[in-house]
Protein backbone atom coordinates (compact mmCIF):
# COMPACT_ATOMS: atom_id res chain seq x y z
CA UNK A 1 -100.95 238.24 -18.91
CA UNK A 2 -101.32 237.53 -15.08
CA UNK A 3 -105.08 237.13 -13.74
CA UNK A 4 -106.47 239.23 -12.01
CA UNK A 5 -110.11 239.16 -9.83
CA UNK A 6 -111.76 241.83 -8.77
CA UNK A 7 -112.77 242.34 -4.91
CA UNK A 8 -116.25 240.39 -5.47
CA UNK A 9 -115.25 237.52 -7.09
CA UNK A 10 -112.04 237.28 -4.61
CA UNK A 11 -115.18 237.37 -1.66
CA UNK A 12 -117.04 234.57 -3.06
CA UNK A 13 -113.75 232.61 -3.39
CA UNK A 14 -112.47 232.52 0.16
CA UNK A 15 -115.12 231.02 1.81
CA UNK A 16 -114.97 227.52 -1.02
CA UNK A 17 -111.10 227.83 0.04
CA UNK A 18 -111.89 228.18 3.63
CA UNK A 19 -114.46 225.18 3.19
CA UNK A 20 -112.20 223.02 1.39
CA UNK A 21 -109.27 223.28 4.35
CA UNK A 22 -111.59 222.79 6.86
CA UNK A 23 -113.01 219.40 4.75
CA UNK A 24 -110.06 217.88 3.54
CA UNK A 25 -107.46 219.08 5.99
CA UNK A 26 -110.18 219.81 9.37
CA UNK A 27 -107.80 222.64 10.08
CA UNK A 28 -110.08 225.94 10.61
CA UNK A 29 -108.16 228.82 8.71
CA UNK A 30 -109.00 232.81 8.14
CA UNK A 31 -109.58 235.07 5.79
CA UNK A 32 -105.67 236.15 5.52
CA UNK A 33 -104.60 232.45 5.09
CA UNK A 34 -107.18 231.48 2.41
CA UNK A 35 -106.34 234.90 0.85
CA UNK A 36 -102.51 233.59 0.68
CA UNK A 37 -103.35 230.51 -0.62
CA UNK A 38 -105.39 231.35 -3.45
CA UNK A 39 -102.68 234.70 -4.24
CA UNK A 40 -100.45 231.49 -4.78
CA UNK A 41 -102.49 229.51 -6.41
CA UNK A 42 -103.37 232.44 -9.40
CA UNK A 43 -99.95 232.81 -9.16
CA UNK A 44 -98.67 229.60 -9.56
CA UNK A 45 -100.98 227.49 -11.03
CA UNK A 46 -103.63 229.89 -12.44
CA UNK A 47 -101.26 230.73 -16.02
CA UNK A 48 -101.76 226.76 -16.64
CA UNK A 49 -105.53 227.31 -16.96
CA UNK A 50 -105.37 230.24 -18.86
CA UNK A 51 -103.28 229.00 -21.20
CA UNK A 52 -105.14 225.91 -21.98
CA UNK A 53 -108.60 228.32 -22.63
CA UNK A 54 -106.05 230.23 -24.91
CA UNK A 55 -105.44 227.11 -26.59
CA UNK A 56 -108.60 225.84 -26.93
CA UNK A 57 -110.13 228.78 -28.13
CA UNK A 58 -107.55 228.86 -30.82
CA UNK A 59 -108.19 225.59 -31.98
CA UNK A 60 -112.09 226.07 -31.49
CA UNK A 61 -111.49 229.32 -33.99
CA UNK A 62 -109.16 227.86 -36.55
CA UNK A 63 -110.99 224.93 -36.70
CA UNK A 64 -114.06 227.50 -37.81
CA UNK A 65 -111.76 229.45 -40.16
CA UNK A 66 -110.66 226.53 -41.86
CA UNK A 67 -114.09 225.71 -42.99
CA UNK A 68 -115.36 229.11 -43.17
CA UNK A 69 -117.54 229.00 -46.68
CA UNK A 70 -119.58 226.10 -44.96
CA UNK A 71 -119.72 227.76 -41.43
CA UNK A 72 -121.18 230.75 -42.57
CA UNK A 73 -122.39 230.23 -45.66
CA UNK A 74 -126.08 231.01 -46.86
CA UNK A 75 -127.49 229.94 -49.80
CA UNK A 76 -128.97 232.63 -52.17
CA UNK A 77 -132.31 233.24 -54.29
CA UNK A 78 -134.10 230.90 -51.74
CA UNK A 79 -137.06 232.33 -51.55
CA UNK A 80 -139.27 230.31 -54.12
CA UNK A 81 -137.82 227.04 -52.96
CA UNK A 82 -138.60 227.62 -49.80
CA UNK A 83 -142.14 228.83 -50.64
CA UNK A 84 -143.00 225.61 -52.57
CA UNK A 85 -143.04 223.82 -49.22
């Protein structure tokens, strides 16, 4: 499932991309170049990141499912134990 952003978050991107260039690399670059290089980026590199969420959330949710009973468990006929206190 390729990533996709939509036309805002691509605008607030660019300039961090165009930033980082001109920081680490003091080489000035537009909007069509910093465009390219974060097309490649999502491209290339993005399907590492989204994998690894995909992972994690997995073993986030089956570590949840596994102890279900005690995740979501409440305790019933409460009411005059709790009113003791």
């Amino acid at each position: 499932m390729p990533i996709e952003l939509n036309k805002e978050e691509i605008e607030e991107i660019l300039p961090s991309i165009k930033k980082y260039i001109l920081e680490e690399f003091e080489e000035d670059i537009g909007d069509l170049k910093a465009q390219l290089l974060l097309n490649y980026i999502m491209k290339e590199i993005g399907p590492y990141a989204y994998n690894r969420g995909v992972k994690d959330a997995e073993k986030f949710f089956r570590t949840k499912l596994e102890d279900l009973q005690g995740t979501c468990y409440e305790f019933e006929l409460t009411y005059w134990h709790d009113k003791k206190k």
